[in-house]
Protein backbone atom coordinates (compact mmCIF):
# COMPACT_ATOMS: atom_id res chain seq x y z
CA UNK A 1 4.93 17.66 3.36
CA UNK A 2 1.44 18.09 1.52
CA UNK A 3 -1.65 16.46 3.32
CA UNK A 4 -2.14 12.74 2.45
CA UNK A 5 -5.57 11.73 1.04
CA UNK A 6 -7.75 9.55 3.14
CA UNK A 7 -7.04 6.15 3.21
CA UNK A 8 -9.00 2.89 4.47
CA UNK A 9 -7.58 -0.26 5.57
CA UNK A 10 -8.76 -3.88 6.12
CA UNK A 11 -8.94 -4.27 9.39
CA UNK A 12 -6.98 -8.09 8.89
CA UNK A 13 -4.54 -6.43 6.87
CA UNK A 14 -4.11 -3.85 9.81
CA UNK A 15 -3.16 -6.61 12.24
CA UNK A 16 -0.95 -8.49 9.68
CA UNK A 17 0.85 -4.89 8.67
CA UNK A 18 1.22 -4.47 12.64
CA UNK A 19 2.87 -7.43 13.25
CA UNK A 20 5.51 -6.55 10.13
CA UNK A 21 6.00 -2.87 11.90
CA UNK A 22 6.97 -4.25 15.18
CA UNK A 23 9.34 -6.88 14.11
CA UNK A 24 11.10 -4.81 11.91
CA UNK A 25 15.23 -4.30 11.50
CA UNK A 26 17.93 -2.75 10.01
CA UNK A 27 17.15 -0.73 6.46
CA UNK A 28 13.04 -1.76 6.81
CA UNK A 29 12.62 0.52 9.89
CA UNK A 30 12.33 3.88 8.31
CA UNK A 31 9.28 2.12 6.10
CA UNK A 32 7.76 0.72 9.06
CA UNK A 33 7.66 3.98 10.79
CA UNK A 34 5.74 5.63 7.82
CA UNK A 35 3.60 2.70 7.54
CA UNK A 36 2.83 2.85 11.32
CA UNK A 37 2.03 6.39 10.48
CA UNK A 38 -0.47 5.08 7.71
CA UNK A 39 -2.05 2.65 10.05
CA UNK A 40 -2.51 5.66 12.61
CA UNK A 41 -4.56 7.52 10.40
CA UNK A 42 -6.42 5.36 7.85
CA UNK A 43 -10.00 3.90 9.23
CA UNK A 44 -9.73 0.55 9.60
CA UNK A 45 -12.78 -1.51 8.62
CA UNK A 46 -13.64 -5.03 8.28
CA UNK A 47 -12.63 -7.06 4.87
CA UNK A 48 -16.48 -7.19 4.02
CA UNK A 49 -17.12 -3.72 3.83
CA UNK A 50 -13.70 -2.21 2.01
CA UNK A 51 -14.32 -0.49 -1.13
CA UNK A 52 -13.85 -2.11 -4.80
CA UNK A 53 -11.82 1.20 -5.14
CA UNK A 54 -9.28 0.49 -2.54
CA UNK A 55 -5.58 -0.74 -2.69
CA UNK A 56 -5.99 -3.50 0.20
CA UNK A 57 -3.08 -5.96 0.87
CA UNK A 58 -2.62 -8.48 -2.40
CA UNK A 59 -4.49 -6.23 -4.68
CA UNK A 60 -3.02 -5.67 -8.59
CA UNK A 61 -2.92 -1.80 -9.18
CA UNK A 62 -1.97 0.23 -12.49
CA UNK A 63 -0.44 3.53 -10.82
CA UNK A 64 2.26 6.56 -11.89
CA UNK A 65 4.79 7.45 -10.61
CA UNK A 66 4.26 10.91 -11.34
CA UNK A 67 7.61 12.43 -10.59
CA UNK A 68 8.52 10.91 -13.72
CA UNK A 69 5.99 10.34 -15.60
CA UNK A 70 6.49 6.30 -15.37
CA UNK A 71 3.39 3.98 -15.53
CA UNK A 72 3.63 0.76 -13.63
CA UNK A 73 0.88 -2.61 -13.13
CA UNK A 74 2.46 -4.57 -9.33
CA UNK A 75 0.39 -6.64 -6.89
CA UNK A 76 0.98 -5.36 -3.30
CA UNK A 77 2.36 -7.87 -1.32
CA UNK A 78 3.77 -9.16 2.12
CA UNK A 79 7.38 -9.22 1.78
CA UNK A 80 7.44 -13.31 2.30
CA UNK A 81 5.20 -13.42 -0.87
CA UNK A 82 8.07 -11.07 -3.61
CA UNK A 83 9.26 -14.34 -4.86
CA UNK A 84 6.05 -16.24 -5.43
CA UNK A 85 4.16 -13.12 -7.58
CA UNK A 86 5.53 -12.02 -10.86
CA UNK A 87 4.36 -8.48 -10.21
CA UNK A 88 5.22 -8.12 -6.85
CA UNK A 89 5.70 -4.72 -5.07
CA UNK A 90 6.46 -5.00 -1.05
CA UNK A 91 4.55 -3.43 1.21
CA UNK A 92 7.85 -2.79 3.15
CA UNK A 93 9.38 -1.28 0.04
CA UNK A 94 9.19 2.59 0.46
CA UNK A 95 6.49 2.98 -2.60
CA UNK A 96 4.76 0.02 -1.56
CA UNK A 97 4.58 1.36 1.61
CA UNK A 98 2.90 4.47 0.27
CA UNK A 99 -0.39 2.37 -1.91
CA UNK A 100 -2.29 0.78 0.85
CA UNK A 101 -5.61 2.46 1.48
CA UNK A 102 -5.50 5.04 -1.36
CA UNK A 103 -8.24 5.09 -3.61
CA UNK A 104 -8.54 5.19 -7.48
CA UNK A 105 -7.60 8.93 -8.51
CA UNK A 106 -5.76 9.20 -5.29
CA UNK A 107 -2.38 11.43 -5.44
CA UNK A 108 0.29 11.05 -2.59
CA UNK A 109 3.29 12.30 -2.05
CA UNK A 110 5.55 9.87 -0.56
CA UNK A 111 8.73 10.03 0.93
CA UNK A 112 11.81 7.32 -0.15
CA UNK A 113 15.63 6.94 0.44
CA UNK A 114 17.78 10.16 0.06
CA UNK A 115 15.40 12.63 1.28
CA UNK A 116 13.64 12.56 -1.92
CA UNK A 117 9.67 12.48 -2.51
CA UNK A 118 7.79 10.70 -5.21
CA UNK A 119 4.46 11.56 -6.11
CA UNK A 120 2.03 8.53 -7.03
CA UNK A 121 -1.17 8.28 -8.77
CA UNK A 122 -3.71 5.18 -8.41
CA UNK A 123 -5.12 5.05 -11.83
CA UNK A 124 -6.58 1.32 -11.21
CA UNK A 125 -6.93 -1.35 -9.27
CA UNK A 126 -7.16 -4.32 -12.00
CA UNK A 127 -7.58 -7.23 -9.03
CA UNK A 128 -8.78 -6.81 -5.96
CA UNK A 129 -9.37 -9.69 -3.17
CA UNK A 130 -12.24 -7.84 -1.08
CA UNK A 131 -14.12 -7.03 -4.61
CA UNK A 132 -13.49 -11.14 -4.98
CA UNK A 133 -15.11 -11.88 -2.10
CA UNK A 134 -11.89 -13.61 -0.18
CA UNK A 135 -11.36 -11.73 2.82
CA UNK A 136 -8.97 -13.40 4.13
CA UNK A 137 -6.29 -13.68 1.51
């Protein structure tokens, strides 16, 4: 698999992602493996200090799926949130999985079901709870 970029997380929605890995079951544990992998290598820093250009937990983000071409607008979200947000895109869904921490202009090339790879593009990130000053959302 091709490096990943860089990625930075908030260091609240490190602890809240953590909790998610370790109770996970069933068909969510391959996604909390690579997230666990994601947590492992992305610099965690406090809420304050994240980026405006950085897909943190509850953020709205236009990205492309690259692989085929197809242009999408979700708000990441903790799985107990999917029915409350009309946009929503799980965290603990394998491309969710693969959008925290990446960065506007960002490429990754993510792994999902049936050994295949999909190859996502951050092109913006239209709401952003950090760059609206509520760090603890």
């Amino acid at each position: 698999m091709e490096q990943r970029p860089p990625i930075i997380i908030n260091r609240l929605d490190a602890e809240r992602l953590q909790r998610l890995i370790d109770s996970a079951t069933g068909k969510e544990l391959a996604v909390a493996e690579l997230l666990e992998e994601e947590l492992m290598r992305g610099e965690v820093i406090d809420p304050e200090l994240i980026p405006d250009n950085v897909v943190s937990m509850n953020s709205q983000i236009r990205f492309t799926e690259l692989t085929r071409g197809r242009q999408m607008i979700r708000t990441l979200v903790y799985p107990h949130a999917l029915d409350s947000v009309e946009d929503a895109i799980s965290v603990m869904a394998p491309i969710g999985a693969g959008l925290i921490g990446l960065k506007v202009g960002d490429v990754i090339h993510w792994p999902i079901p049936n050994n295949a790879t999909v190859q996502l593009r951050v092109d913006a990130i239209l709401w952003q709870p950090e760059r609206e000053k509520q760090f603890h959302r």
